[in-house]
N, C-alpha and C. Protein backbone atom coordinates (compact mmCIF):
# COMPACT_ATOMS: atom_id res chain seq x y z
N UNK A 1 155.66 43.70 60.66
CA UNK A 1 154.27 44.08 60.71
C UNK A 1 153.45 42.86 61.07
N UNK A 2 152.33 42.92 62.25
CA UNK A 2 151.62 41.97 62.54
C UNK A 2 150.20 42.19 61.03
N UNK A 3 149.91 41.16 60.33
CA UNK A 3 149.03 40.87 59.42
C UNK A 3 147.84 40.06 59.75
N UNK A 4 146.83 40.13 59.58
CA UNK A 4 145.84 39.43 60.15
C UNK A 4 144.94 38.62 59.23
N UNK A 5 144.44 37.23 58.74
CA UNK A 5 143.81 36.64 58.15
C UNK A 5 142.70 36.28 58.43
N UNK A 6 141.56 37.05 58.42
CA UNK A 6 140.38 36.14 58.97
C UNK A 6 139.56 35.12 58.06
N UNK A 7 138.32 34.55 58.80
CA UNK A 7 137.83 33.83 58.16
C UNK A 7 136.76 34.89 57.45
N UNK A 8 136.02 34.55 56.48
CA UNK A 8 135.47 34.91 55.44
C UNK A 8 134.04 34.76 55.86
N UNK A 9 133.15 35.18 56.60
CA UNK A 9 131.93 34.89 56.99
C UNK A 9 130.19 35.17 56.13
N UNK A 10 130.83 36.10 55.04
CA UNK A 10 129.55 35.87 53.77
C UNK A 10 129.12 34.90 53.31
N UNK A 11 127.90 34.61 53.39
CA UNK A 11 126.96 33.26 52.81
C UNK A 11 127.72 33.14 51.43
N UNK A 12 128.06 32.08 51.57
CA UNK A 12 128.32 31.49 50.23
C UNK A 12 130.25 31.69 49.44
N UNK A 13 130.85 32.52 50.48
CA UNK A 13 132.32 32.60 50.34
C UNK A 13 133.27 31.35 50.20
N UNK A 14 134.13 31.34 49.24
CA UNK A 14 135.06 30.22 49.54
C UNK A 14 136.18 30.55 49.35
N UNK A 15 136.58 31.39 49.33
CA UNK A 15 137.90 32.32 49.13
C UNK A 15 138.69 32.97 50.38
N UNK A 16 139.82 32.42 49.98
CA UNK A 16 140.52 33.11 51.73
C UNK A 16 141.86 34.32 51.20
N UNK A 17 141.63 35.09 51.69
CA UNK A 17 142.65 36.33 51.03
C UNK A 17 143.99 35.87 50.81
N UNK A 18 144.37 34.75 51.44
CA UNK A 18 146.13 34.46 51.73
C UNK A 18 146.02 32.89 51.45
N UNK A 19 146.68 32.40 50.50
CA UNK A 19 147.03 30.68 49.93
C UNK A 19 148.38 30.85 51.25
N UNK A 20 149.14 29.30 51.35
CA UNK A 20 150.04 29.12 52.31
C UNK A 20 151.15 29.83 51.40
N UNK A 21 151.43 29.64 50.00
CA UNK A 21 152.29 30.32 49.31
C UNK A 21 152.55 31.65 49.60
N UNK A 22 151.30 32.49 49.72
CA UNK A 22 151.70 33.87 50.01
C UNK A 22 152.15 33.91 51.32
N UNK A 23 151.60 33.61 52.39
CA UNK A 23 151.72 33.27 53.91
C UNK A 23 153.45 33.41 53.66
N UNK A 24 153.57 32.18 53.17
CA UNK A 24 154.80 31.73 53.31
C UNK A 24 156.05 33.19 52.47
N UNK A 25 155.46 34.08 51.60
CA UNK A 25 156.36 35.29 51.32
C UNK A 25 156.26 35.77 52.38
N UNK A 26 155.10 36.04 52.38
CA UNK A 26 154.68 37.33 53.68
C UNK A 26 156.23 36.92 55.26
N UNK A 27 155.96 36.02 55.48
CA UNK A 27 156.95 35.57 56.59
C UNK A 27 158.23 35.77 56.37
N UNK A 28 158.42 35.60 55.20
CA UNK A 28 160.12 35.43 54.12
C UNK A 28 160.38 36.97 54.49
N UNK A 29 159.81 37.92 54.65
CA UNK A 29 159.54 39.49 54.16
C UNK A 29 160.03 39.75 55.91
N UNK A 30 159.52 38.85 56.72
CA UNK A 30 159.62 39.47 57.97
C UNK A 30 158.45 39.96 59.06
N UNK A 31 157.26 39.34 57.88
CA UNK A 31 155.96 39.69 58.67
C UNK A 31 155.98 38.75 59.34
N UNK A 32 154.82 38.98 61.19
CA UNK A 32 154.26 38.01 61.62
C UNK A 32 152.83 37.97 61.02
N UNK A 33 152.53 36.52 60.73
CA UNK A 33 151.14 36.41 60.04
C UNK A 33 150.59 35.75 61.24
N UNK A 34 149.09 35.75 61.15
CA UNK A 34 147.87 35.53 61.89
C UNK A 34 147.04 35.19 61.23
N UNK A 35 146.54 33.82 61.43
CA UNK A 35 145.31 33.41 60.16
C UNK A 35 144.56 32.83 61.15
N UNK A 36 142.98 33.27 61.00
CA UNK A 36 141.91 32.62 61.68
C UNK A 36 141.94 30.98 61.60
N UNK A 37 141.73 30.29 62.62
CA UNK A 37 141.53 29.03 62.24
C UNK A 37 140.23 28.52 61.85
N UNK A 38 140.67 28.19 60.74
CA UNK A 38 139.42 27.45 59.64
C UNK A 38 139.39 28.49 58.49
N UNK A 39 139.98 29.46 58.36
CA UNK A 39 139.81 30.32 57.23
C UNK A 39 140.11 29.94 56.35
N UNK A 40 141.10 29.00 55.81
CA UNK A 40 141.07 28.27 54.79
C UNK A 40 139.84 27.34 54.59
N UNK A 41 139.35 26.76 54.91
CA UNK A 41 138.42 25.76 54.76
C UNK A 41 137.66 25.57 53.81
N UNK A 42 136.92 26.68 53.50
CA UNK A 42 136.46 26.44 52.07
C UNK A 42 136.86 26.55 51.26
N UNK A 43 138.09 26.89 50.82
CA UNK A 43 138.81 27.03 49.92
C UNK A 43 139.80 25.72 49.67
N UNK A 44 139.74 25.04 50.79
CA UNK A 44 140.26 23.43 50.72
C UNK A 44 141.88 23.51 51.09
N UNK A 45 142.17 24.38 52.02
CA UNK A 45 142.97 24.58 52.56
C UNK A 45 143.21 24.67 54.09
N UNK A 46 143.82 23.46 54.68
CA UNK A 46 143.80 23.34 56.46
C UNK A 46 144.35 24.39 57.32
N UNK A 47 144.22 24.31 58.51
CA UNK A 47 145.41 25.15 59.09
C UNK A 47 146.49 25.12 59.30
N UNK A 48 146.69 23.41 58.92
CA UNK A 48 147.90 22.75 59.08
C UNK A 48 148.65 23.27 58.01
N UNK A 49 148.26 23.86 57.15
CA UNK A 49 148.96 24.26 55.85
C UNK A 49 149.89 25.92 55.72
N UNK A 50 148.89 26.34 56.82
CA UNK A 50 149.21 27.79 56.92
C UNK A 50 150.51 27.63 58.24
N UNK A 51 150.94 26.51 59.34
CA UNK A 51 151.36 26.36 59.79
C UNK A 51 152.48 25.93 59.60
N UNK A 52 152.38 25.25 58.79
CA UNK A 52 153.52 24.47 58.03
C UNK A 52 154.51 25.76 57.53
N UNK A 53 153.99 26.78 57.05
CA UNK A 53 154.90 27.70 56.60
C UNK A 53 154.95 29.12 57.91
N UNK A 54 154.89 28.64 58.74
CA UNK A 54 155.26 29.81 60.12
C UNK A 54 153.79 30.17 60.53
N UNK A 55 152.94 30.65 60.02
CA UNK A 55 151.85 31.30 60.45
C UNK A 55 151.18 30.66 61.65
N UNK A 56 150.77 31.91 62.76
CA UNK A 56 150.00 31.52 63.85
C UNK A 56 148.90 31.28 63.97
N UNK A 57 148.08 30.49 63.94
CA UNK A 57 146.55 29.64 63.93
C UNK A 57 145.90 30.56 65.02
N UNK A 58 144.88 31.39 65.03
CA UNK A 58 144.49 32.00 65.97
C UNK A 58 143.11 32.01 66.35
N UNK A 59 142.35 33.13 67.01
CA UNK A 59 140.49 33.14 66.82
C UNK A 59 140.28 34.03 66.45
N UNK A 60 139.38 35.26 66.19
CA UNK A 60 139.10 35.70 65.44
C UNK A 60 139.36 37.15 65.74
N UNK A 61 139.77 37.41 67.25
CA UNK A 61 140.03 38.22 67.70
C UNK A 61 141.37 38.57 68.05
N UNK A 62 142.22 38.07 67.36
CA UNK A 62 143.63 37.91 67.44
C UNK A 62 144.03 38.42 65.95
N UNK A 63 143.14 37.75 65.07
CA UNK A 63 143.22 37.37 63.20
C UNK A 63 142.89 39.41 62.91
N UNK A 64 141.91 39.94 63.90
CA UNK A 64 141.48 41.05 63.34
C UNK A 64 142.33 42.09 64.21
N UNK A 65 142.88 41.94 65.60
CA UNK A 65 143.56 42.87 66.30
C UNK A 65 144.88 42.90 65.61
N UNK A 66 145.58 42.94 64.39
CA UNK A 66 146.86 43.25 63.88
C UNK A 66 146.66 44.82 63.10
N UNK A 67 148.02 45.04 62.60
CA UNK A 67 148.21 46.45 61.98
C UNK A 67 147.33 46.09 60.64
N UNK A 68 147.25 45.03 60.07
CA UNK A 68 147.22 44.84 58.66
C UNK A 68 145.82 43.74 58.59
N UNK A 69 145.07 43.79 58.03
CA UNK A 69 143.74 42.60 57.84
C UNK A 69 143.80 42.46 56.55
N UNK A 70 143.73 41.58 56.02
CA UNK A 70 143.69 41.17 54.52
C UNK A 70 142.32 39.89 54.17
N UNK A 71 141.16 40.77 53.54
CA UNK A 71 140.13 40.24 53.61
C UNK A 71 140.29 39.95 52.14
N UNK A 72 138.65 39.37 51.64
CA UNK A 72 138.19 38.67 50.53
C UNK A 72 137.37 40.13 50.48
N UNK A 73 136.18 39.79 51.37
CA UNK A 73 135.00 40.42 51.24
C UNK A 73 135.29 42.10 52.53
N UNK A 74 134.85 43.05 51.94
CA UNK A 74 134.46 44.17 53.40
C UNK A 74 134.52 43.61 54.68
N UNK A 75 135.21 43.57 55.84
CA UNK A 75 134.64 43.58 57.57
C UNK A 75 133.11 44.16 57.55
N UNK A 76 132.60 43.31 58.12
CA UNK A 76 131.19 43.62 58.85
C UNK A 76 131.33 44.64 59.95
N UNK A 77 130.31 45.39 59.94
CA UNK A 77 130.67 46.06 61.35
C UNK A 77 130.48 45.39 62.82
N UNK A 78 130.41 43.61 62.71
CA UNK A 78 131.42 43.53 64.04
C UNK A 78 131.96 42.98 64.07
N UNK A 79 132.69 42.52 62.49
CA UNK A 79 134.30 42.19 63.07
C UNK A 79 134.83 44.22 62.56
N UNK A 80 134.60 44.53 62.32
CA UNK A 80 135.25 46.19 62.47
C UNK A 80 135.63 46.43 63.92
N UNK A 81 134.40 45.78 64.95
CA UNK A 81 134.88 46.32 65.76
C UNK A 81 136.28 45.43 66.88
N UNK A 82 135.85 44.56 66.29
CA UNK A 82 137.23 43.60 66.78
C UNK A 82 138.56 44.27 66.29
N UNK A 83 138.41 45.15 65.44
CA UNK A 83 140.27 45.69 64.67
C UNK A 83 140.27 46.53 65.61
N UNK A 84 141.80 46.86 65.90
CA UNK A 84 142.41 48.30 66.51
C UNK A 84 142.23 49.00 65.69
N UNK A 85 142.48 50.45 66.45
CA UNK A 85 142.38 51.43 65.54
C UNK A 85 143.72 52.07 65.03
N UNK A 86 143.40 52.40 63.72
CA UNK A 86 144.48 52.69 63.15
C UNK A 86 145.08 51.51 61.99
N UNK A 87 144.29 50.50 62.27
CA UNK A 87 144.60 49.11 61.29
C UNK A 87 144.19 49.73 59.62
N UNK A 88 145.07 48.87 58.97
CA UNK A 88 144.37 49.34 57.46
C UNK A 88 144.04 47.41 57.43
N UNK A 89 142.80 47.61 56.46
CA UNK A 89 142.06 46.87 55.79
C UNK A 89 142.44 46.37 54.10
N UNK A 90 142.58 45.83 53.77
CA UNK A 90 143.49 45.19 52.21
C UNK A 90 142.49 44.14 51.81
């Protein structure tokens, strides 16, 4: 399953849905992961980190076009419209 990580764009967010730990199950499992680059950032986590354990560093339109999005906060309606259809939201 392609999984998608975006960045977190609510004023005042510092939380990213996926630590490299989970990343790093998620991959173990057989997923391809997709994490926005910089989505860690406020949370004090690089991309180099999410890389380090397989995950593909992407933009934002890559992070939201997978089967699977795994947010913090709701999609806005325009990153909604960046997802395919048929994606579930987590």
């Amino acid at each position: 399953m392609l999984i998608g990580v975006p960045l977190e764009t609510a004023a005042g967010e510092t939380r990213v849905a996926v630590t490299p730990e989970t990343a790093k199950k998620l991959k173990a499992q057989g997923h391809q992961l997709f994490v926005q680059s910089g989505a860690g950032i406020a949370a004090s986590v690089p991309d180099a980190a999410y890389a380090a354990v397989g995950a593909e560093i992407v933009d934002a339109k890559a992070a939201f076009n997978c089967d699977l999005v795994l947010k913090v906060r709701p999609p806005s309606p325009d990153e909604l419209a960046l997802m395919k259809r048929g994606a579930t939201v987590v």
